[in-house]
Protein backbone atom coordinates (compact mmCIF):
# COMPACT_ATOMS: atom_id res chain seq x y z
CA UNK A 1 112.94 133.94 65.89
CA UNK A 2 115.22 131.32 65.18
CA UNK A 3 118.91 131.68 63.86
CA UNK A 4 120.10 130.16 61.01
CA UNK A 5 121.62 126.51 60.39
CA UNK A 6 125.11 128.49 59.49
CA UNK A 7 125.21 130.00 62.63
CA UNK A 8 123.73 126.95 64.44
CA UNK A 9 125.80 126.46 68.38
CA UNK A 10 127.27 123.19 69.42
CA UNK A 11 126.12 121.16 72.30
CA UNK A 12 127.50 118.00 74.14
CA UNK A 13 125.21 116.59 76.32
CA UNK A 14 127.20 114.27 78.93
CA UNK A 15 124.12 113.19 80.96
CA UNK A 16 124.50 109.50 82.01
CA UNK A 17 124.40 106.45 79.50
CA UNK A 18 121.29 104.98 81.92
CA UNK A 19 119.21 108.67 81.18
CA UNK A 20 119.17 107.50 77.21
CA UNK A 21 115.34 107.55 75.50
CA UNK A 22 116.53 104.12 73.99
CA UNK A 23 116.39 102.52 77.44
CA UNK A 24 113.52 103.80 79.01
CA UNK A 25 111.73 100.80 77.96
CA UNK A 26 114.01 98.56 79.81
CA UNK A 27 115.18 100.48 82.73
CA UNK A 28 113.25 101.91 85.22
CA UNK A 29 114.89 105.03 87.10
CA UNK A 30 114.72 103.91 90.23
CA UNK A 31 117.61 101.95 89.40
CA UNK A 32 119.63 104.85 88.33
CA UNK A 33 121.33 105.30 91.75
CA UNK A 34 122.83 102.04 91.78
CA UNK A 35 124.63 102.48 88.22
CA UNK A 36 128.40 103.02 87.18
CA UNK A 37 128.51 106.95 86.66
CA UNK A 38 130.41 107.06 83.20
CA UNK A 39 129.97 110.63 82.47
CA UNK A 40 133.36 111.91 83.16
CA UNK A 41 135.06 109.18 80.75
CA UNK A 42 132.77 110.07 78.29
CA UNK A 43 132.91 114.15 78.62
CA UNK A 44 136.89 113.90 78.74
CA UNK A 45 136.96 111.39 75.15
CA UNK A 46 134.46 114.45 74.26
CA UNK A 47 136.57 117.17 75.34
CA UNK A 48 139.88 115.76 73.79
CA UNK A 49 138.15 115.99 70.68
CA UNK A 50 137.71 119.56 70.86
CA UNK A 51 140.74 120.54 72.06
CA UNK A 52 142.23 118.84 68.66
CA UNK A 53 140.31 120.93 66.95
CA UNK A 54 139.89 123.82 68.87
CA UNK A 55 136.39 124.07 68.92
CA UNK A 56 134.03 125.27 72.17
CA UNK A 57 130.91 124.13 72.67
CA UNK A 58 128.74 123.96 75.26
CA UNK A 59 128.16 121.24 77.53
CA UNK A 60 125.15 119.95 79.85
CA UNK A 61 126.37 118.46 82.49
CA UNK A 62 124.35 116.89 85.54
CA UNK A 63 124.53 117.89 88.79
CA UNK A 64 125.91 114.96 90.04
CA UNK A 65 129.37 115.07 87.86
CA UNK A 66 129.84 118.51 89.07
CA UNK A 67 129.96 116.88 92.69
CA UNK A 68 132.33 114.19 91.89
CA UNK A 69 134.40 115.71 89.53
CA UNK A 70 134.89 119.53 89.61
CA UNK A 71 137.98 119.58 88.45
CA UNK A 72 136.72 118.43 85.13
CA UNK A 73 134.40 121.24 85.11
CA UNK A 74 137.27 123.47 85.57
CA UNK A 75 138.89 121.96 82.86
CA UNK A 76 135.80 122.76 80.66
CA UNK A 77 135.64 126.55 81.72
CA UNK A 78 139.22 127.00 81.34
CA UNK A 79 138.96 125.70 77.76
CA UNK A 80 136.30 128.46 77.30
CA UNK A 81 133.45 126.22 77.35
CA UNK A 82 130.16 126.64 78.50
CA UNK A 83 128.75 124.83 81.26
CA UNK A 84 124.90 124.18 81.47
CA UNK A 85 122.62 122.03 83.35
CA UNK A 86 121.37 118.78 82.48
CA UNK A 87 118.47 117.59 84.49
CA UNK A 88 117.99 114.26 86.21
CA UNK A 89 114.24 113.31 86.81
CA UNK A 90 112.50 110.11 86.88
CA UNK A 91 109.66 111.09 84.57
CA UNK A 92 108.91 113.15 81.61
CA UNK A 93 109.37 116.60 82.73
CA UNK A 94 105.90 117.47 81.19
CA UNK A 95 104.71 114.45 83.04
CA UNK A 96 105.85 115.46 86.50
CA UNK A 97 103.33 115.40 89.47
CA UNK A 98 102.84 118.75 90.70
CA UNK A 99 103.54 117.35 94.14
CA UNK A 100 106.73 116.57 93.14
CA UNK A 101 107.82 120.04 90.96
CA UNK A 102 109.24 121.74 94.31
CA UNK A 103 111.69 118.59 95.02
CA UNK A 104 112.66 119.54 91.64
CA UNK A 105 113.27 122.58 91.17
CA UNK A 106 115.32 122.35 94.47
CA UNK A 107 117.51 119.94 93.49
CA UNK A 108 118.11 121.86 90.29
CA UNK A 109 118.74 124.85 92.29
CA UNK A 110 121.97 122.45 94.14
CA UNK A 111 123.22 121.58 90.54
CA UNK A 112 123.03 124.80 89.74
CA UNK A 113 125.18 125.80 92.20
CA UNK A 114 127.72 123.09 92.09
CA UNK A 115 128.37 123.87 88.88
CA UNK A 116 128.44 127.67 89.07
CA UNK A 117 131.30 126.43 92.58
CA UNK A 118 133.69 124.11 90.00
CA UNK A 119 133.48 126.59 86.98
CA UNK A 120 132.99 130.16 88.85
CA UNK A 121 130.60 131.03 86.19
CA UNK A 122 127.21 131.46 86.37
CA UNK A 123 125.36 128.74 84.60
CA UNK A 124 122.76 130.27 81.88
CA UNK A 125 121.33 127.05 80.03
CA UNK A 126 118.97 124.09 80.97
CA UNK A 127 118.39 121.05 79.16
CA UNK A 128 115.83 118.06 79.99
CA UNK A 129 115.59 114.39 78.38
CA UNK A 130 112.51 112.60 77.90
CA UNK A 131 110.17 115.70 77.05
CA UNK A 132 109.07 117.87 75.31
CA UNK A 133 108.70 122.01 76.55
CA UNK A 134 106.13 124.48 75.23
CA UNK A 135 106.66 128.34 75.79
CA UNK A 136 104.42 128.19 79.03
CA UNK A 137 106.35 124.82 79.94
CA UNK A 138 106.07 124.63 84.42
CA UNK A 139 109.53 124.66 84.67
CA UNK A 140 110.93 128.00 82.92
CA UNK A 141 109.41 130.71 85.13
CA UNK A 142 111.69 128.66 87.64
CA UNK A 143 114.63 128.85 85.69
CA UNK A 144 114.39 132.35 84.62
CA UNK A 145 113.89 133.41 87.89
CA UNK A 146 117.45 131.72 89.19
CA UNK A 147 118.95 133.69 86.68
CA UNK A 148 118.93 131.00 83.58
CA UNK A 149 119.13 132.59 80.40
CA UNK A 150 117.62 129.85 78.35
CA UNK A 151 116.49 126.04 77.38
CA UNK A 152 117.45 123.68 75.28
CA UNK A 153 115.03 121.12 76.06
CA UNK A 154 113.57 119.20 73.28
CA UNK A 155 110.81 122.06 71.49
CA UNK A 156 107.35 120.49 70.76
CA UNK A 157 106.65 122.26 67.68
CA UNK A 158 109.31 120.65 66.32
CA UNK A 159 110.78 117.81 67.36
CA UNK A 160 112.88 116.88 64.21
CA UNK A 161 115.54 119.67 64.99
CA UNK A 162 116.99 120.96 68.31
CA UNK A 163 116.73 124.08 69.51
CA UNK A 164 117.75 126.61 72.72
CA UNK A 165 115.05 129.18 73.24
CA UNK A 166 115.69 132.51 75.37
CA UNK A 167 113.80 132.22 78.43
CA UNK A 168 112.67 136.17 77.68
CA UNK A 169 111.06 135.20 74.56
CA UNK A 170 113.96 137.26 72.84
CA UNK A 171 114.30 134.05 70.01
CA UNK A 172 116.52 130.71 69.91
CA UNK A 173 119.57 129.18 68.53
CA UNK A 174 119.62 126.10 67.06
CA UNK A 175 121.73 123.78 68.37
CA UNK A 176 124.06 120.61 66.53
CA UNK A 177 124.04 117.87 69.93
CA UNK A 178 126.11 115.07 70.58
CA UNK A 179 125.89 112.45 73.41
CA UNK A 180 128.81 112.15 75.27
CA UNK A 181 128.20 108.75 76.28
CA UNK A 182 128.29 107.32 72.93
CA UNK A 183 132.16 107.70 73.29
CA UNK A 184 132.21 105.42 76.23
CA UNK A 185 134.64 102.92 75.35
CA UNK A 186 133.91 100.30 77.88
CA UNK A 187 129.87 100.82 78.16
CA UNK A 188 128.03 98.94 81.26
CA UNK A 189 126.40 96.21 79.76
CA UNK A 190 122.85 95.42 81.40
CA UNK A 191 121.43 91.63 80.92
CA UNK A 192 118.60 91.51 78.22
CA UNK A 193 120.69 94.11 76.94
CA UNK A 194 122.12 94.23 73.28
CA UNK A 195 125.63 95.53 73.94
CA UNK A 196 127.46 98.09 72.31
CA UNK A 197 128.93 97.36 68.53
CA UNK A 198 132.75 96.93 68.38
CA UNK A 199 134.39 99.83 67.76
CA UNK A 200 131.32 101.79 68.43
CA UNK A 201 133.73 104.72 70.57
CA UNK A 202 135.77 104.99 67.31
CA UNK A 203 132.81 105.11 65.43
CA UNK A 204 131.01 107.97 67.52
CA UNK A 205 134.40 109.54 67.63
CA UNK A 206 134.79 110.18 63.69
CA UNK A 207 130.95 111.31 64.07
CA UNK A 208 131.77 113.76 66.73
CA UNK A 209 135.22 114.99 64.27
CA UNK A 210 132.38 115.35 61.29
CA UNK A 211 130.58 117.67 63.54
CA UNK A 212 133.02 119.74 64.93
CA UNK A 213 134.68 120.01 61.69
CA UNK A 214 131.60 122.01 60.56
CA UNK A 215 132.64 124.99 63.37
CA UNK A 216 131.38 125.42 66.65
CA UNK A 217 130.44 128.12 69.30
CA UNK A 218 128.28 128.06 72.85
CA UNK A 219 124.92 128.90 73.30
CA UNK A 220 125.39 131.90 74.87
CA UNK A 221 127.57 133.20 72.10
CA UNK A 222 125.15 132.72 69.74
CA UNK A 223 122.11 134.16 71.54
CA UNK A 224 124.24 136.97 72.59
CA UNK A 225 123.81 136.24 76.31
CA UNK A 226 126.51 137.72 78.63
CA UNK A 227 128.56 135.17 80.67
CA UNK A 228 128.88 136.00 83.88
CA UNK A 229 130.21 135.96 87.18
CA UNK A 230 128.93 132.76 89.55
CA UNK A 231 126.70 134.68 92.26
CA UNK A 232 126.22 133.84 95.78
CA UNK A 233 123.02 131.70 96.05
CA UNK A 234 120.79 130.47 99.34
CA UNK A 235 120.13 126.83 98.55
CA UNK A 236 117.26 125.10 100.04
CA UNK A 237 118.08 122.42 102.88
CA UNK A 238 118.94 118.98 101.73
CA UNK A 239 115.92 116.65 102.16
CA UNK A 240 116.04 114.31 105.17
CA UNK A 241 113.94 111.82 106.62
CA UNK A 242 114.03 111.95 110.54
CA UNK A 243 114.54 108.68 112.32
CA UNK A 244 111.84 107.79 114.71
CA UNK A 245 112.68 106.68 117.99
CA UNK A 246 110.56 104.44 118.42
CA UNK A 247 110.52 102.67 114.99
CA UNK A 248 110.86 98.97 114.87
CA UNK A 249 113.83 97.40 113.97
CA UNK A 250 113.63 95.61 110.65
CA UNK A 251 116.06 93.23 109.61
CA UNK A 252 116.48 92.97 105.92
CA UNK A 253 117.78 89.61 104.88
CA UNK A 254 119.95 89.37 101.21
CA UNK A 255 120.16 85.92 100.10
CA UNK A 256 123.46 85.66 97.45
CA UNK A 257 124.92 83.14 95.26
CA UNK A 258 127.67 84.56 92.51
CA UNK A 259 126.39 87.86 91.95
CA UNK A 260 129.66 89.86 92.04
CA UNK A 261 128.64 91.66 89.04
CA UNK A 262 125.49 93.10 91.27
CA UNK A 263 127.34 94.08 94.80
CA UNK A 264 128.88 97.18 94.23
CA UNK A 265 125.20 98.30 93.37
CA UNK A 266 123.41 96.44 95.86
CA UNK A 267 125.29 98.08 98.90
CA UNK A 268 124.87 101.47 97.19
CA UNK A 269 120.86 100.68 97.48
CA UNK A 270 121.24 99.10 100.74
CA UNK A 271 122.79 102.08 102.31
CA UNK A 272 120.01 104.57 100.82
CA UNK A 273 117.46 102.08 101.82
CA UNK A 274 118.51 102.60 105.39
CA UNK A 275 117.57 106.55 104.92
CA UNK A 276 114.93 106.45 103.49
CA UNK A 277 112.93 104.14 105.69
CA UNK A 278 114.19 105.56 109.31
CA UNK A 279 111.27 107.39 109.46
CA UNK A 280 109.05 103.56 109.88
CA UNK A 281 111.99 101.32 110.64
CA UNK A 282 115.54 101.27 112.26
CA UNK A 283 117.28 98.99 109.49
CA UNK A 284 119.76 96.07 110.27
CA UNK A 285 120.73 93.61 107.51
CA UNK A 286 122.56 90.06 107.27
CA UNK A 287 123.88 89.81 104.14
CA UNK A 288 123.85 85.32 103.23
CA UNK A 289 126.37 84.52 100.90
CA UNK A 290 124.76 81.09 99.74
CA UNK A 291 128.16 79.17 98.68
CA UNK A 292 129.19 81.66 95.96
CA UNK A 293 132.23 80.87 93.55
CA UNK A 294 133.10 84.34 92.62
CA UNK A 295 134.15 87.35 94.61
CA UNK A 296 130.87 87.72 96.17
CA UNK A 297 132.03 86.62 99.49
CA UNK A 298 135.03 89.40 99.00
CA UNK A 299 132.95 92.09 98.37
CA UNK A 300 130.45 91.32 100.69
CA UNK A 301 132.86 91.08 103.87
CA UNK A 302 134.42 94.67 102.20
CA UNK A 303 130.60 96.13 101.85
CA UNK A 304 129.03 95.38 105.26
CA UNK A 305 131.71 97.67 106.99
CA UNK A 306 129.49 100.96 105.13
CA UNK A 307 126.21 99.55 105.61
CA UNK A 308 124.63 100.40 109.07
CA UNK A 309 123.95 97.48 111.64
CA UNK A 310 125.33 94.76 109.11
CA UNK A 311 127.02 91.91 108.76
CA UNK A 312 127.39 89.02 106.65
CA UNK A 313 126.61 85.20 107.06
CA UNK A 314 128.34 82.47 104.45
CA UNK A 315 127.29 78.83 103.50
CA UNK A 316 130.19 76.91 102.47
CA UNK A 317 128.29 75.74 99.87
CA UNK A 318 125.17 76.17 97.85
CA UNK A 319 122.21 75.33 100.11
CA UNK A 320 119.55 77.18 98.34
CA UNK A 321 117.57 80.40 98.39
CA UNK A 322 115.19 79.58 100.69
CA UNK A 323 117.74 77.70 103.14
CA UNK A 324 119.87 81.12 102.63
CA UNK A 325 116.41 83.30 103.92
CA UNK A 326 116.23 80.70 106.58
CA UNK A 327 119.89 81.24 107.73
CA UNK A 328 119.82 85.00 107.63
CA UNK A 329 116.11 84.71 109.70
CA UNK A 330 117.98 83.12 112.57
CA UNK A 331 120.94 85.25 112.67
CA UNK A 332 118.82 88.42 113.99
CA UNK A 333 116.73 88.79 116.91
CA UNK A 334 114.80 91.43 115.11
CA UNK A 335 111.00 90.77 115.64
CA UNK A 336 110.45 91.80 112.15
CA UNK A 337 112.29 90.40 109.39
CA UNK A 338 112.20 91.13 105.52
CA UNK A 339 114.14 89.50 103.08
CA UNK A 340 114.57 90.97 99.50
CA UNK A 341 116.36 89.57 96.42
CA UNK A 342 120.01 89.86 95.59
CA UNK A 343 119.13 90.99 92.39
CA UNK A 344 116.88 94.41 93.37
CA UNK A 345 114.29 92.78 91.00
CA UNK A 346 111.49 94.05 93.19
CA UNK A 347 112.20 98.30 94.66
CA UNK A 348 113.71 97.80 98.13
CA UNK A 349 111.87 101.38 99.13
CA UNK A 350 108.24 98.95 99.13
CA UNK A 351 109.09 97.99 102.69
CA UNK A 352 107.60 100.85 104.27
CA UNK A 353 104.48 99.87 102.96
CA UNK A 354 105.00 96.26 103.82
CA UNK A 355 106.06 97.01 107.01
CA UNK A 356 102.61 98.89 107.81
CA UNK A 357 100.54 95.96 107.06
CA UNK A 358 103.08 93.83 109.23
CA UNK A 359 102.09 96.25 112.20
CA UNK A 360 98.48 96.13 111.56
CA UNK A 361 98.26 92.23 112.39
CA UNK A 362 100.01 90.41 109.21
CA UNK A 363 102.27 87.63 109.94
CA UNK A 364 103.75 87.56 106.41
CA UNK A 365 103.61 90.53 103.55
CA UNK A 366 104.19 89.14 100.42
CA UNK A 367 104.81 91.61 97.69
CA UNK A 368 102.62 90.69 94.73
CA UNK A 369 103.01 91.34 91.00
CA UNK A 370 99.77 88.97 90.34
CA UNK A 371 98.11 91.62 92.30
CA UNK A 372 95.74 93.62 89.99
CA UNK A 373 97.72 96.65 90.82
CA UNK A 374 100.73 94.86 90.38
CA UNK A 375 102.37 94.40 87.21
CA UNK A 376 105.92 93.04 85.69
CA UNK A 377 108.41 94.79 83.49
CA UNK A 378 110.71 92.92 80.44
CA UNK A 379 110.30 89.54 82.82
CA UNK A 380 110.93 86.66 80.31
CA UNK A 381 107.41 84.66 79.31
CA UNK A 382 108.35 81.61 80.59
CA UNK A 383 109.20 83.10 84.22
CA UNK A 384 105.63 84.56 83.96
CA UNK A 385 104.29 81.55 83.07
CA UNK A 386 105.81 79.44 85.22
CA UNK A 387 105.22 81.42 88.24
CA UNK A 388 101.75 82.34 87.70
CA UNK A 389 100.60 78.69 87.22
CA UNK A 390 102.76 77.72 90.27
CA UNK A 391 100.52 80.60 92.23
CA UNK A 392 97.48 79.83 90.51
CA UNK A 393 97.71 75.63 91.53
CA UNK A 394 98.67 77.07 95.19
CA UNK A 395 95.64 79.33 95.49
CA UNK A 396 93.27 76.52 94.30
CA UNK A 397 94.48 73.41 96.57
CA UNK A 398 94.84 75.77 99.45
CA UNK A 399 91.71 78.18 99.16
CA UNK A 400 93.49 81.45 99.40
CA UNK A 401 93.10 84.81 97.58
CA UNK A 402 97.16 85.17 97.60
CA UNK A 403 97.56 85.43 93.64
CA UNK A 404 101.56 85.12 94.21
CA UNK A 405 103.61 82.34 96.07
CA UNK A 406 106.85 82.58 94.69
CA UNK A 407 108.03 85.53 95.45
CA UNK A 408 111.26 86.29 97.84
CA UNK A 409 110.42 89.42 98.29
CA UNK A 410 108.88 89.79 101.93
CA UNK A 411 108.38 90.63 105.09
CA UNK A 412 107.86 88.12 107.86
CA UNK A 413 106.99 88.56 111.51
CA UNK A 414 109.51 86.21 113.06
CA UNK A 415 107.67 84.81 115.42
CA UNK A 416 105.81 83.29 112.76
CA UNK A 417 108.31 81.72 110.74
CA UNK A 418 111.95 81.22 112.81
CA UNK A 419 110.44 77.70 114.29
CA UNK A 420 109.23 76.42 110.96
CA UNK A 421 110.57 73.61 109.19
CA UNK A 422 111.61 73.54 105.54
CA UNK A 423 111.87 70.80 103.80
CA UNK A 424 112.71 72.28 100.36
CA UNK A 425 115.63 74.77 100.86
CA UNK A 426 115.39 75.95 96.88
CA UNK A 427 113.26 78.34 95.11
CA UNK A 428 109.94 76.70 96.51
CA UNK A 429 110.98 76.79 99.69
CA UNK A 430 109.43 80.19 99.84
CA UNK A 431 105.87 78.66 98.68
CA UNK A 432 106.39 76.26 101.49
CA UNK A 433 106.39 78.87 104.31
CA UNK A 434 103.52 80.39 103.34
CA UNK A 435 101.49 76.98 103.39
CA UNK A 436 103.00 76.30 106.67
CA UNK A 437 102.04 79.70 107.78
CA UNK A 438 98.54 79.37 106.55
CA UNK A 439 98.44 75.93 107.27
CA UNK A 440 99.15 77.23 111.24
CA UNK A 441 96.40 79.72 111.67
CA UNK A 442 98.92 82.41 110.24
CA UNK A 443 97.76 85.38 108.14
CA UNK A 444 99.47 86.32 105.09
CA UNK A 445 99.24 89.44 103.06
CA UNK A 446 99.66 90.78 99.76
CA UNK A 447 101.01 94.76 98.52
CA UNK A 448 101.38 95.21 94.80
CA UNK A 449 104.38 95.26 93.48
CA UNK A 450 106.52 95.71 90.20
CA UNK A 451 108.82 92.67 89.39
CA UNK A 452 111.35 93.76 86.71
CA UNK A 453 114.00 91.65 85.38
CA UNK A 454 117.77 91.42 86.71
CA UNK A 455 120.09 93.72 85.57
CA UNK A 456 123.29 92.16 86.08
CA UNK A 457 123.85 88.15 85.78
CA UNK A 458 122.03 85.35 85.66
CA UNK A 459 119.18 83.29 87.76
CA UNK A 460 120.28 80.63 89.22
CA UNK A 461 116.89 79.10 88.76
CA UNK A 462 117.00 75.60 87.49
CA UNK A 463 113.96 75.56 85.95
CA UNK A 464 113.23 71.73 85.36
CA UNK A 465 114.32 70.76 88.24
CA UNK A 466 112.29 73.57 90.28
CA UNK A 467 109.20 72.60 88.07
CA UNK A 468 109.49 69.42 89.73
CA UNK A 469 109.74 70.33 93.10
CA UNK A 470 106.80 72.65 93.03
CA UNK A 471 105.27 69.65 91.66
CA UNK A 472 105.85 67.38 94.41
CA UNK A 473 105.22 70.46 96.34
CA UNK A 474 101.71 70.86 95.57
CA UNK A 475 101.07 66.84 95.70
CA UNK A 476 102.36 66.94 99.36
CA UNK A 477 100.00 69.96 99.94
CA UNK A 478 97.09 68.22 98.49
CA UNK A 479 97.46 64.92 100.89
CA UNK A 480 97.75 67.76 104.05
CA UNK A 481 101.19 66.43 104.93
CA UNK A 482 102.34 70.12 104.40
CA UNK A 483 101.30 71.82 107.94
């Protein structure tokens, strides 16, 4: 049974602007934990809105603003609004592995409870983005039996109207929603990107008035669902990855020219990254600021002081990528070495698989998007093209099944590579290693990987002029005067 439009309950949903269905093309979620968190702008435009016209509604809310802000979520209950859950999750919920449905549900179970510990109220509602739930839907037996009351996830029979369903099968509301982010007034803007109209928070704003002029109520109130008191509730232990003693040290090399926009976001990965590989590596880094202009320098020298076992290297001025890989290379002692790009346009969290094939005899892991389990995502055409016939005039001069030479993305067993020379310190200069390498008896590696597109900035790829070294390049490497 389904209520009636008139008596239809308001809902703000003040999930993250990166969760929206009209990015999931472009933005993959691993990426989500390196983001500006805008949510609590957004939900306090929102909730100055309501207050003008004294409306409640209820609001989803993800676990993660009720961690860094619960005062906000104070301010929400004390204005007699309802707080429910909005869920985080990389996939689909309908999609999610099986394997991966306990991780969920426990993390749901923490939200739960930070929520229930800024508003003292127990929270009754669940909502998901990206899916679709039918009544047997995996999740809601879960729910129901943490005390939820009901979801408002997206119904499959009908997907043109929104609607919270009782998790006892006693009926549904339906339900007038509103994205809080849309009242974001300064939205993070994302290269390849189109950015946000002007005046779009003004816009969304009258929108929002519209709809709250038309009345308003929770969920709860309109299923008849009693609110009550937060209870006490045994959370599962955080997950944590145990650092191995005897793990290898791994130094992870970050070659950087201007990408101030990036660094805030690039130490936040860094600093994960350290976590969630102690299991297979201690992690070190040298951070190689390659003759920057902006603040990247700044930030960097600020950054390395949270990162474990860091520090950071400068170049006066530009020298190049490669010369930059080179410089960070002989700055450790480590006897593994990986260096990854600035831009996070490859996922950092491949090195534990790289780093296995380094300890089973590699001398270089290269990651490989050529690879036929590899793939790209929203990488301009002419990068592709350009870097595949690079690879492809490599592979044939030198004999090799390596389908990708271009790549920064690596992992290098020093030994092999800290006494080469380079002669092209630039983009190629990474092509050149591995000729040297193979040219020397070495043996090189690929593991698939993903390339994706920067998010923030621009390459600083010149592309005629690389096009011509790769050129000269490949001449030098046909004559054997490459070794």
């Amino acid at each position: 049974m389904v209520s009636s439009h008139a008596t239809a309950a308001l809902a703000l949903d003040a999930s993250e602007w990166f969760v929206a269905q009209s990015l999931r093309p472009f933005l993959a979620s691993r990426h989500w934990r390196r983001l500006e968190r805008r949510a609590a702008v957004c939900v306090r435009a929102a909730l100055a809105v309501c207050a003008a016209k004294g409306v409640r509604a209820t609001w989803f809310v993800p676990g993660a603003l009720a961690r860094s802000s619960p005062g906000l979520l104070r301010e929400l209950a004390a204005a007699g609004h309802e707080v429910g859950l909005a869920a985080e999750a990389p996939w689909p919920l309908a999609d999610a592995p099986a394997s991966e449905r306990a991780a969920l549900q426990d993390r749901w179970l923490r939200d739960v409870a930070a929520i229930e510990a800024a508003t003292g109220v127990a929270v009754r509602g669940f909502r998901a983005p990206w899916t679709t739930a039918t009544k047997d839907a995996w999740w809601r037996p879960f729910l129901r039996g943490i005390g939820l009351a009901y979801d408002a996830t997206q119904d499959a029979q009908d997907v043109d109207t929104q609607h919270a369903h009782r998790l006892d099968g006693g009926g549904a509301v339906r339900l007038r929603l509103f994205a809080a982010a849309a009242l974001d007034p300064e939205p993070p803007q994302l290269a390849g990107m189109p950015a946000a109209p002007v005046g779009h928070a003004r816009v969304s704003a009258d929108e929002l008035q519209a709809l709250l002029a038309r009345g308003g109520g929770t969920v709860v109130a309109s299923l008849g669902t009693p609110v009550l008191t937060a209870p006490p509730r045994p959370l599962p232990p955080e997950p944590i990855v145990m650092p191995r003693g005897d793990a290898p040290r791994l130094c992870v090399v970050v070659p950087l020219k201007d990408e101030e926009r990036g660094v805030p976001g690039l130490l936040v990965e860094l600093r994960a990254l350290a976590d969630d590989l102690a299991d297979v590596a201690r992690v070190e880094y040298v951070l190689v600021d390659d003759g920057s202009g902006d603040r990247t320098w700044e930030l960097l020298q600020q950054g390395v002081a949270s990162l474990p076992r860091a520090k950071a290297v400068r170049h006066e001025r530009n020298l190049g990528v490669a010369a930059a890989i080179r410089t960070g290379v002989l700055a450790t002692d480590s006897a593994f070495v990986a260096s990854i790009d600035g831009d996070l346009s490859y996922d950092p969290r491949e090195l534990r698989a790289m780093v296995a094939l380094l300890q089973q005899g590699a001398d270089v892991v290269t990651a490989s998007p050529y690879h036929p389990r590899g793939g790209v995502r929203n990488v301009p055409g002419w990068r592709l093209f350009l870097s595949r016939g690079l690879s492809l005039a490599y592979r044939a001069l030198l004999g090799s099944p390596i389908r990708t030479w271009t790549a920064c993305f690596r992992v290098y067993r020093r030994a092999a590579v800290a006494e080469l020379p380079l002669a092209n310190p630039r983009f190629l200069g990474t092509a050149e290693w591995l000729v040297r390498v193979l040219r020397r008896g070495g043996r090189v590696v690929e593991h698939p990987c993903v390339l994706e597109a920067r998010l923030f900035g621009v390459s600083k790829m010149k592309t005629l002029r690389t096009i011509g070294g790769h050129l000269r390049l490949l001449a030098a490497v046909a004559v054997r005067s490459v070794r």
